[in-house]
PDB file of N, CA and C in Angstrom:
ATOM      1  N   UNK A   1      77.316 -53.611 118.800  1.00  0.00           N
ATOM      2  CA  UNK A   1      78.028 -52.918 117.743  1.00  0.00           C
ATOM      3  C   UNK A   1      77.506 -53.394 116.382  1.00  0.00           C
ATOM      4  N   UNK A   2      77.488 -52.456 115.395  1.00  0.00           N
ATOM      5  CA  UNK A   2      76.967 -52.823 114.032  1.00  0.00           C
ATOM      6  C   UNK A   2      77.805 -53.682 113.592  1.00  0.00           C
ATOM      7  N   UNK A   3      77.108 -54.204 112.713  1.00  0.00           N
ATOM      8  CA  UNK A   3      77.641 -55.365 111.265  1.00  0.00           C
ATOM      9  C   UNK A   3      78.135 -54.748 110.284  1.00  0.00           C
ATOM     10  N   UNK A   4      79.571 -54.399 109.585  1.00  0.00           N
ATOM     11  CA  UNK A   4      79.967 -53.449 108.839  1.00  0.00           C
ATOM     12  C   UNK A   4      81.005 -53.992 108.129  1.00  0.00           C
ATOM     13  N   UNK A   5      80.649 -53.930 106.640  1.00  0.00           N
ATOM     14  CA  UNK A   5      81.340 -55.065 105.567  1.00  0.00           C
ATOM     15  C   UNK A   5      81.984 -53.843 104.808  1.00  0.00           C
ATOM     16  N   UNK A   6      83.070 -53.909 104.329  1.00  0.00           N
ATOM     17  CA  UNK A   6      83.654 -52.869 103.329  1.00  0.00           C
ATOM     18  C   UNK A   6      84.460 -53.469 102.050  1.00  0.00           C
ATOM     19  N   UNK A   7      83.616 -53.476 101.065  1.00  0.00           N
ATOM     20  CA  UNK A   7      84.527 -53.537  99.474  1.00  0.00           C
ATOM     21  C   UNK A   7      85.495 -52.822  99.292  1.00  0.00           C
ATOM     22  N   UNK A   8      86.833 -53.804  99.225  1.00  0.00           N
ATOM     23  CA  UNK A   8      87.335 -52.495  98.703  1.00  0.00           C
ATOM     24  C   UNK A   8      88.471 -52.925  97.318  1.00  0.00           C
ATOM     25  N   UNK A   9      89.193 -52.514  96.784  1.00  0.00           N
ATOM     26  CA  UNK A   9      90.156 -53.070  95.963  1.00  0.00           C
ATOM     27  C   UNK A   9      91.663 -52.131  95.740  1.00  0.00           C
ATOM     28  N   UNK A  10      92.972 -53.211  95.046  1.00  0.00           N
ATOM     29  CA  UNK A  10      93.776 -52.318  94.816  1.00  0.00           C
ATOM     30  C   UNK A  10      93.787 -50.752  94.642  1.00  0.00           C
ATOM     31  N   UNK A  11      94.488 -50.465  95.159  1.00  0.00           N
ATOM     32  CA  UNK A  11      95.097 -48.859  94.622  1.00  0.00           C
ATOM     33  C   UNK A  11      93.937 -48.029  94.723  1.00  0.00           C
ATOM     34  N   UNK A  12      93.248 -48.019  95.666  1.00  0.00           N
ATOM     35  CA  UNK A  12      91.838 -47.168  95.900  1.00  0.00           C
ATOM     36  C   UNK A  12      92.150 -46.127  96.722  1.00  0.00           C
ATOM     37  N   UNK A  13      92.296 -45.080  96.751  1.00  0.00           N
ATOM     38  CA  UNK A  13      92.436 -44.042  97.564  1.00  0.00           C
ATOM     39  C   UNK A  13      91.377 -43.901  98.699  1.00  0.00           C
ATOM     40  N   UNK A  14      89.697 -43.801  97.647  1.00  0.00           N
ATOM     41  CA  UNK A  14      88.872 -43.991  98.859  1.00  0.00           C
ATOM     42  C   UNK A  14      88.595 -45.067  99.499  1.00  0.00           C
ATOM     43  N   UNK A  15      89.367 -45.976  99.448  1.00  0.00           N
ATOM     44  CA  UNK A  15      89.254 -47.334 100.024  1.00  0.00           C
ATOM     45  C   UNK A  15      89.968 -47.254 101.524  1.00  0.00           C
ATOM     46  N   UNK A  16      91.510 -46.332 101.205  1.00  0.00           N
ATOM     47  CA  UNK A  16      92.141 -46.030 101.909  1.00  0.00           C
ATOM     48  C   UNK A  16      91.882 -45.161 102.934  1.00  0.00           C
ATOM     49  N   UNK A  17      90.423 -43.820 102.596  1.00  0.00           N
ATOM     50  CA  UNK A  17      90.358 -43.495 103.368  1.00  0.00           C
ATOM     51  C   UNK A  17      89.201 -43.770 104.179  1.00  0.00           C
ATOM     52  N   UNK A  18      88.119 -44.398 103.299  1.00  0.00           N
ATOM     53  CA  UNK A  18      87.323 -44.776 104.331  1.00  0.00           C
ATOM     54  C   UNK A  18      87.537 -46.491 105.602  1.00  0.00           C
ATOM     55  N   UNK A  19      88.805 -46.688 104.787  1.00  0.00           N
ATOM     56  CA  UNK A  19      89.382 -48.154 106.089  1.00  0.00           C
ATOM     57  C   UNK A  19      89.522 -47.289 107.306  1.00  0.00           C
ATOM     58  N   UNK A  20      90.514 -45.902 106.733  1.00  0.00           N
ATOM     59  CA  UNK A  20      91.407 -45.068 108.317  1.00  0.00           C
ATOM     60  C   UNK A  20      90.021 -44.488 109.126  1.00  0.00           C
ATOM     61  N   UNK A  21      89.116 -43.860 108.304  1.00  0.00           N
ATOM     62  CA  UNK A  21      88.253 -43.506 109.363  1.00  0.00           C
ATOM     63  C   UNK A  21      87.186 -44.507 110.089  1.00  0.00           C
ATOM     64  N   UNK A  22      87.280 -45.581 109.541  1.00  0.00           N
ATOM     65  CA  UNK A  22      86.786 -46.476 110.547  1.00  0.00           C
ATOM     66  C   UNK A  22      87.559 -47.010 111.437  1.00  0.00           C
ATOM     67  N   UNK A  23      88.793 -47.075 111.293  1.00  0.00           N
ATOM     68  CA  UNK A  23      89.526 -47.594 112.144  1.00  0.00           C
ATOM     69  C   UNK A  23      90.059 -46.499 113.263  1.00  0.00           C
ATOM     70  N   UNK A  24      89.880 -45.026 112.860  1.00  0.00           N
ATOM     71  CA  UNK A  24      90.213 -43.978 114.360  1.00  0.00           C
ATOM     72  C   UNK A  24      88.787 -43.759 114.766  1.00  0.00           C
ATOM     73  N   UNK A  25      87.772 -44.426 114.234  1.00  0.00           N
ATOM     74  CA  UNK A  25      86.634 -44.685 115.234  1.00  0.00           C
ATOM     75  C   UNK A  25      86.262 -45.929 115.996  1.00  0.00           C
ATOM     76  N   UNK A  26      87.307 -46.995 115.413  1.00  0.00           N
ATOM     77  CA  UNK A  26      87.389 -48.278 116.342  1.00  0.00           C
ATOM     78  C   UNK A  26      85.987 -48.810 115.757  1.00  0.00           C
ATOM     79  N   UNK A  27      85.932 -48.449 114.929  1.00  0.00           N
ATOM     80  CA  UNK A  27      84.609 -49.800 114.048  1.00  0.00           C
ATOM     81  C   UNK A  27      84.928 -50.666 113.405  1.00  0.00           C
ATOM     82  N   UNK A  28      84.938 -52.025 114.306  1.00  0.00           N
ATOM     83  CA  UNK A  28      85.300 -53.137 113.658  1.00  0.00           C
ATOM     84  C   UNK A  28      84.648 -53.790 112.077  1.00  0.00           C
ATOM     85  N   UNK A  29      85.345 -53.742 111.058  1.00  0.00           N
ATOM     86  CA  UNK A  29      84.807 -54.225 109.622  1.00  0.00           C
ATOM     87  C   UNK A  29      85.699 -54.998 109.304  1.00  0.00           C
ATOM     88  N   UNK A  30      84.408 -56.152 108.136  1.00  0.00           N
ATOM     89  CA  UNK A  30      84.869 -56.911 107.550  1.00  0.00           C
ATOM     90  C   UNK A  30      85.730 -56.300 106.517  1.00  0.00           C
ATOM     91  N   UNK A  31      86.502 -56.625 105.671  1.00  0.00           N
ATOM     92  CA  UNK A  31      87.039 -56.393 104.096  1.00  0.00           C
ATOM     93  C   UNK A  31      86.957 -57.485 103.809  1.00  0.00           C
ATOM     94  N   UNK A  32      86.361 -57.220 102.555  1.00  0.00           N
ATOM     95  CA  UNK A  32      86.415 -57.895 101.328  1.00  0.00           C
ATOM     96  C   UNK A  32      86.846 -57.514 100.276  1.00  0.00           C
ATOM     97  N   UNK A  33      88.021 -57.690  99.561  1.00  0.00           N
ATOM     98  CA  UNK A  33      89.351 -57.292  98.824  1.00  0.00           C
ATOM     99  C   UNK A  33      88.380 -58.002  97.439  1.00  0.00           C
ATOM    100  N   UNK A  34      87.984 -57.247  96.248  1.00  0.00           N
ATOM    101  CA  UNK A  34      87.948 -57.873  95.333  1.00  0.00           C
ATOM    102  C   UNK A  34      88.859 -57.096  94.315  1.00  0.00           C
ATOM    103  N   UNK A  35      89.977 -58.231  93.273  1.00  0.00           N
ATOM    104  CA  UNK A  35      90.519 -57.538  92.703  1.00  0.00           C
ATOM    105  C   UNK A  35      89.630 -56.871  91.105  1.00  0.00           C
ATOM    106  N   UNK A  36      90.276 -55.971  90.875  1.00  0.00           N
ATOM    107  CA  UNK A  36      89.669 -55.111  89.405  1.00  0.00           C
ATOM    108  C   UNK A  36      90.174 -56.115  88.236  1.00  0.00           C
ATOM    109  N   UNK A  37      90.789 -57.128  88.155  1.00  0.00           N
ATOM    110  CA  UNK A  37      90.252 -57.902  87.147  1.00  0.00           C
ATOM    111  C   UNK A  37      89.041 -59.453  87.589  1.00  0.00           C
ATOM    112  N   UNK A  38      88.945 -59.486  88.983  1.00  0.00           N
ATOM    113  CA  UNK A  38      87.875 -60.101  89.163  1.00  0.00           C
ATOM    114  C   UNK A  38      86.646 -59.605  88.902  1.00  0.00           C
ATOM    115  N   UNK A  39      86.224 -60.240  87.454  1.00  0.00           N
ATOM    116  CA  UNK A  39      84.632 -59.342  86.885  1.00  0.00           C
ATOM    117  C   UNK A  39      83.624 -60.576  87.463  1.00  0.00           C
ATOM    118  N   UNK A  40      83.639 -61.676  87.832  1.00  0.00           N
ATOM    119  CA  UNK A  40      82.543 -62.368  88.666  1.00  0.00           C
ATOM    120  C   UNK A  40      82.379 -62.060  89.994  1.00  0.00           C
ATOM    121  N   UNK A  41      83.543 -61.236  90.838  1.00  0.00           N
ATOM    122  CA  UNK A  41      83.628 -60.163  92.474  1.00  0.00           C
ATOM    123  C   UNK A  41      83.039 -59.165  91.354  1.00  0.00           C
ATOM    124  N   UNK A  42      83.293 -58.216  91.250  1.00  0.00           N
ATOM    125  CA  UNK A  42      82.438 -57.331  90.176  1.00  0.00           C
ATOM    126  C   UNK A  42      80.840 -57.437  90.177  1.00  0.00           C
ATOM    127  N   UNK A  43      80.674 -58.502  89.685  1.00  0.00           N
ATOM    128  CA  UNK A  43      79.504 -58.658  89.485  1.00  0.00           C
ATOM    129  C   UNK A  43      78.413 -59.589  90.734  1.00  0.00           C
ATOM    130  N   UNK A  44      79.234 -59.416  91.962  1.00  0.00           N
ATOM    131  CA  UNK A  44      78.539 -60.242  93.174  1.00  0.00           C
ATOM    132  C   UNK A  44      78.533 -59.069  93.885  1.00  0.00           C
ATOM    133  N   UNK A  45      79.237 -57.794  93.580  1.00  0.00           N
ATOM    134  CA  UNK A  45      79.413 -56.599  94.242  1.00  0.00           C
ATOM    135  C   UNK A  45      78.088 -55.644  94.220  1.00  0.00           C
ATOM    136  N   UNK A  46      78.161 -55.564  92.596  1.00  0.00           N
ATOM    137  CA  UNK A  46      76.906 -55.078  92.079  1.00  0.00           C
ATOM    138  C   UNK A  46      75.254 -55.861  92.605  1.00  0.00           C
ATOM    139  N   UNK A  47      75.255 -56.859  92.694  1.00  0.00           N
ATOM    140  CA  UNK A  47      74.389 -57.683  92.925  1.00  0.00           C
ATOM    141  C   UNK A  47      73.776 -57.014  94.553  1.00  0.00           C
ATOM    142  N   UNK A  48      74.842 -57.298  95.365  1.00  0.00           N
ATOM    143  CA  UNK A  48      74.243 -56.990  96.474  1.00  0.00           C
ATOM    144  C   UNK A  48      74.408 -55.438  97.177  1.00  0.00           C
ATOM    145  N   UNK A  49      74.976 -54.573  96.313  1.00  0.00           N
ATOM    146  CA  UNK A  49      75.167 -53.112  96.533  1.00  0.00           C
ATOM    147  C   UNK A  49      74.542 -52.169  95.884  1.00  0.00           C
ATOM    148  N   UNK A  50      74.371 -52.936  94.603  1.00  0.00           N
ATOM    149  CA  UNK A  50      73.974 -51.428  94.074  1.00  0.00           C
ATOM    150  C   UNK A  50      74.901 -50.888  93.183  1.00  0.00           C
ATOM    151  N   UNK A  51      76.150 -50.900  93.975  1.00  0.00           N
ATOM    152  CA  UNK A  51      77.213 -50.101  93.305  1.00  0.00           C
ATOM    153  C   UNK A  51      78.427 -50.858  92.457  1.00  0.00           C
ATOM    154  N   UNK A  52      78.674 -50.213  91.878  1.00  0.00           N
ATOM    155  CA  UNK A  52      80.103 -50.472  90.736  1.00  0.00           C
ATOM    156  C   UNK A  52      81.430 -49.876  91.515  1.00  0.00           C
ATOM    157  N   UNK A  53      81.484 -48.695  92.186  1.00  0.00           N
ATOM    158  CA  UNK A  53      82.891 -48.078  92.517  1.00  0.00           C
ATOM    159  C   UNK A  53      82.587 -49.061  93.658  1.00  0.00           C
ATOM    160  N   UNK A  54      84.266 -48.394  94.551  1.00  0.00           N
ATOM    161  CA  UNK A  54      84.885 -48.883  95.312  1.00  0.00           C
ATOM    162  C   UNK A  54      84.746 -47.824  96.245  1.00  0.00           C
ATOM    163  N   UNK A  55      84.874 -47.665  97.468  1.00  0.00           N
ATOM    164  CA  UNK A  55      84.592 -48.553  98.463  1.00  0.00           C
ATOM    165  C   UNK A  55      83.177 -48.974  98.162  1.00  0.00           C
ATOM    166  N   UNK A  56      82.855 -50.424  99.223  1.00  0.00           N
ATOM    167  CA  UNK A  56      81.105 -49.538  99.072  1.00  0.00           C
ATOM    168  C   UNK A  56      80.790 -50.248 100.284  1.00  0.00           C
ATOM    169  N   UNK A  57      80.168 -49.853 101.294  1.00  0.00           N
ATOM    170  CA  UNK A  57      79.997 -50.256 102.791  1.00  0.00           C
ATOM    171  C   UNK A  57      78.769 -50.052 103.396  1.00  0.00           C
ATOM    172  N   UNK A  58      78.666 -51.838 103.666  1.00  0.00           N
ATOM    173  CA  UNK A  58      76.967 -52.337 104.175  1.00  0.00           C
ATOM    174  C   UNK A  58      77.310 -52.332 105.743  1.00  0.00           C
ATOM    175  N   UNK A  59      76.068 -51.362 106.358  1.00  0.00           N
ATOM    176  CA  UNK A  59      75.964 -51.714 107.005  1.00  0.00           C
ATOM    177  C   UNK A  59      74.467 -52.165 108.281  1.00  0.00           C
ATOM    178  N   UNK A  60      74.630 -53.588 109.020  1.00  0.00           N
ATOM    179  CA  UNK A  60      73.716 -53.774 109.511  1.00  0.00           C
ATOM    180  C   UNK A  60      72.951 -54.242 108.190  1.00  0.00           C
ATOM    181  N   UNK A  61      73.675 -54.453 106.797  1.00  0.00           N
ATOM    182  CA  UNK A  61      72.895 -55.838 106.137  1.00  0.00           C
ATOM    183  C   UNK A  61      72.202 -54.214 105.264  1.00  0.00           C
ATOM    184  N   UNK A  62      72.583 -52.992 105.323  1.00  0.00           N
ATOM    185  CA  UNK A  62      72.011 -51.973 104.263  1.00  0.00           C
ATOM    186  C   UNK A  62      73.222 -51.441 103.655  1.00  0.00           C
ATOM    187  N   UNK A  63      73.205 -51.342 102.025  1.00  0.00           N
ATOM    188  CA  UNK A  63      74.229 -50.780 101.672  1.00  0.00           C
ATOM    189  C   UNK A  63      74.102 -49.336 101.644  1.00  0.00           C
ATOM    190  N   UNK A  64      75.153 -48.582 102.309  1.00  0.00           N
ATOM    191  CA  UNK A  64      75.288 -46.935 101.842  1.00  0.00           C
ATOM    192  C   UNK A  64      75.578 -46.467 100.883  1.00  0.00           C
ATOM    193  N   UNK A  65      76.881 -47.209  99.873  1.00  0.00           N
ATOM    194  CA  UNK A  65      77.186 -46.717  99.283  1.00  0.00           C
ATOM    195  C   UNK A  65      78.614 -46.541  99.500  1.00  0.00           C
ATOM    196  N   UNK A  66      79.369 -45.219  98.926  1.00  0.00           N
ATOM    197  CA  UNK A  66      81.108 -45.394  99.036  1.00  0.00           C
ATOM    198  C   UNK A  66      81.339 -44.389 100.152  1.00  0.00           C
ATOM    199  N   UNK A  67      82.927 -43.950  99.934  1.00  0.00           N
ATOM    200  CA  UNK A  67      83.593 -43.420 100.713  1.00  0.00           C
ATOM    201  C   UNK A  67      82.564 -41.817 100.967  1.00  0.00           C
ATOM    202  N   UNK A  68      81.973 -41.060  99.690  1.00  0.00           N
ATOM    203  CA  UNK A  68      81.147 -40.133  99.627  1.00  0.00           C
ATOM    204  C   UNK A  68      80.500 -39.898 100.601  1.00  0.00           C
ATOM    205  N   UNK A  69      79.345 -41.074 100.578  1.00  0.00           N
ATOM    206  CA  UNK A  69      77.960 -41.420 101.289  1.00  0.00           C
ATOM    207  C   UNK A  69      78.603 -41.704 103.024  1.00  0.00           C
ATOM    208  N   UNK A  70      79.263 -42.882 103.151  1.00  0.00           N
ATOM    209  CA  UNK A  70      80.036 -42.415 104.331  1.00  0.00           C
ATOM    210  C   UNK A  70      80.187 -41.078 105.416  1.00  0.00           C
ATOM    211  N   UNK A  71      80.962 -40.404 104.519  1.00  0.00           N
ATOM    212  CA  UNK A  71      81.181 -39.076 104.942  1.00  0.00           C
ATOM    213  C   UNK A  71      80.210 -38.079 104.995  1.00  0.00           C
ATOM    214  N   UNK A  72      79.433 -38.456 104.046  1.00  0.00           N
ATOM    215  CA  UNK A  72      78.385 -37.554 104.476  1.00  0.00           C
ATOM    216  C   UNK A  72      77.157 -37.727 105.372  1.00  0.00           C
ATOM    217  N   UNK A  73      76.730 -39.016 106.373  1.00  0.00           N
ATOM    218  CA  UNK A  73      76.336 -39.607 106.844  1.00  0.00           C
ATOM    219  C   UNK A  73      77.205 -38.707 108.211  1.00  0.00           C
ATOM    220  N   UNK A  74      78.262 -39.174 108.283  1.00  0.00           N
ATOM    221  CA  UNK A  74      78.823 -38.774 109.588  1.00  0.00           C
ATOM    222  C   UNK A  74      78.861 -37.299 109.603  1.00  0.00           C
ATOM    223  N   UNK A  75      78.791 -36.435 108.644  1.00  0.00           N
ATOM    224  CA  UNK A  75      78.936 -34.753 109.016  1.00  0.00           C
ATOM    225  C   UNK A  75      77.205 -34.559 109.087  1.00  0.00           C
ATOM    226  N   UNK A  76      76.872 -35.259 108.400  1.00  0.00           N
ATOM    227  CA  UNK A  76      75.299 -34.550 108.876  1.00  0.00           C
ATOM    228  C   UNK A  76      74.400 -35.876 110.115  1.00  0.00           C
ATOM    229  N   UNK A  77      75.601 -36.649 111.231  1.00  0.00           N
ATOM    230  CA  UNK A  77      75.380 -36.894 112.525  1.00  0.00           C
ATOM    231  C   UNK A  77      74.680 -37.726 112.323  1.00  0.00           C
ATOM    232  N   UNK A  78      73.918 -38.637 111.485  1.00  0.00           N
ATOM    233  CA  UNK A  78      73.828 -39.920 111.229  1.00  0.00           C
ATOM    234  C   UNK A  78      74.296 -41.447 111.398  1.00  0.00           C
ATOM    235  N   UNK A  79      75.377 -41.488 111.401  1.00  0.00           N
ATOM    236  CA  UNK A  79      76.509 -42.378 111.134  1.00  0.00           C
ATOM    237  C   UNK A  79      76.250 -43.026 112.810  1.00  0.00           C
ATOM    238  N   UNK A  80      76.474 -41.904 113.537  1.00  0.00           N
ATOM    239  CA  UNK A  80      76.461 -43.071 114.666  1.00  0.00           C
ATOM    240  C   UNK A  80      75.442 -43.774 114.849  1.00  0.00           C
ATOM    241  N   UNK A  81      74.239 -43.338 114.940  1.00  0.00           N
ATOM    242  CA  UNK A  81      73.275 -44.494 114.938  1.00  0.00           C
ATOM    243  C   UNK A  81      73.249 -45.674 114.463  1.00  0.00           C
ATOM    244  N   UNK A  82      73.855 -45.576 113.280  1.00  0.00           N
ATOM    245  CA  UNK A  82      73.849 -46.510 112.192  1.00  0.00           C
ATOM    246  C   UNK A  82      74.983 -47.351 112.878  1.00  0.00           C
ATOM    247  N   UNK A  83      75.588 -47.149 113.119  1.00  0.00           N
ATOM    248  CA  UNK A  83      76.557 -48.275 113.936  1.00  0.00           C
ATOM    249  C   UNK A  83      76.417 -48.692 115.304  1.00  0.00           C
ATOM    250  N   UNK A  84      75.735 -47.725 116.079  1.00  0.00           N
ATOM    251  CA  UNK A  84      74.746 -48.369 117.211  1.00  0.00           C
ATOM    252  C   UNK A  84      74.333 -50.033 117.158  1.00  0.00           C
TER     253      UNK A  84
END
């Protein structure tokens, strides 16, 4: 099973939804909760993602990106491999 880390923080909607769809696919992930006034999580986020928003989910040690990239990974049948 893949290695699958998920940023996420307070009051995130897409945080919320990309936790549920990993979890009614039974893909076990890390969280890592950084809060929005932690600007040194902020800036360890950016460092190894790429990204500034929230969610943002590595996986197998590659970042995708957020809840977006996610979803669009899995409708255009990608996704499972990637968690292979």
């Amino acid at each position: 099973m893949a290695d699958v880390t998920l940023y996420t923080t307070e009051s995130c909607p897409f945080c919320m939804r990309a936790k549920a769809f990993l979890d009614q696919r039974g893909v076990a992930y890390e969280e890592i909760f950084i809060s929005r006034a932690d600007h040194a999580g902020r800036e360890r986020l950016v460092a190894e993602t790429g990204g500034y928003t929230f969610p943002q989910v590595i996986i197998n040690g590659r970042s995708i990106g957020g809840w977006d990239q996610l979803s669009a990974l899995d409708r255009a049948g990608e996704l499972d491999a990637l968690l292979a």
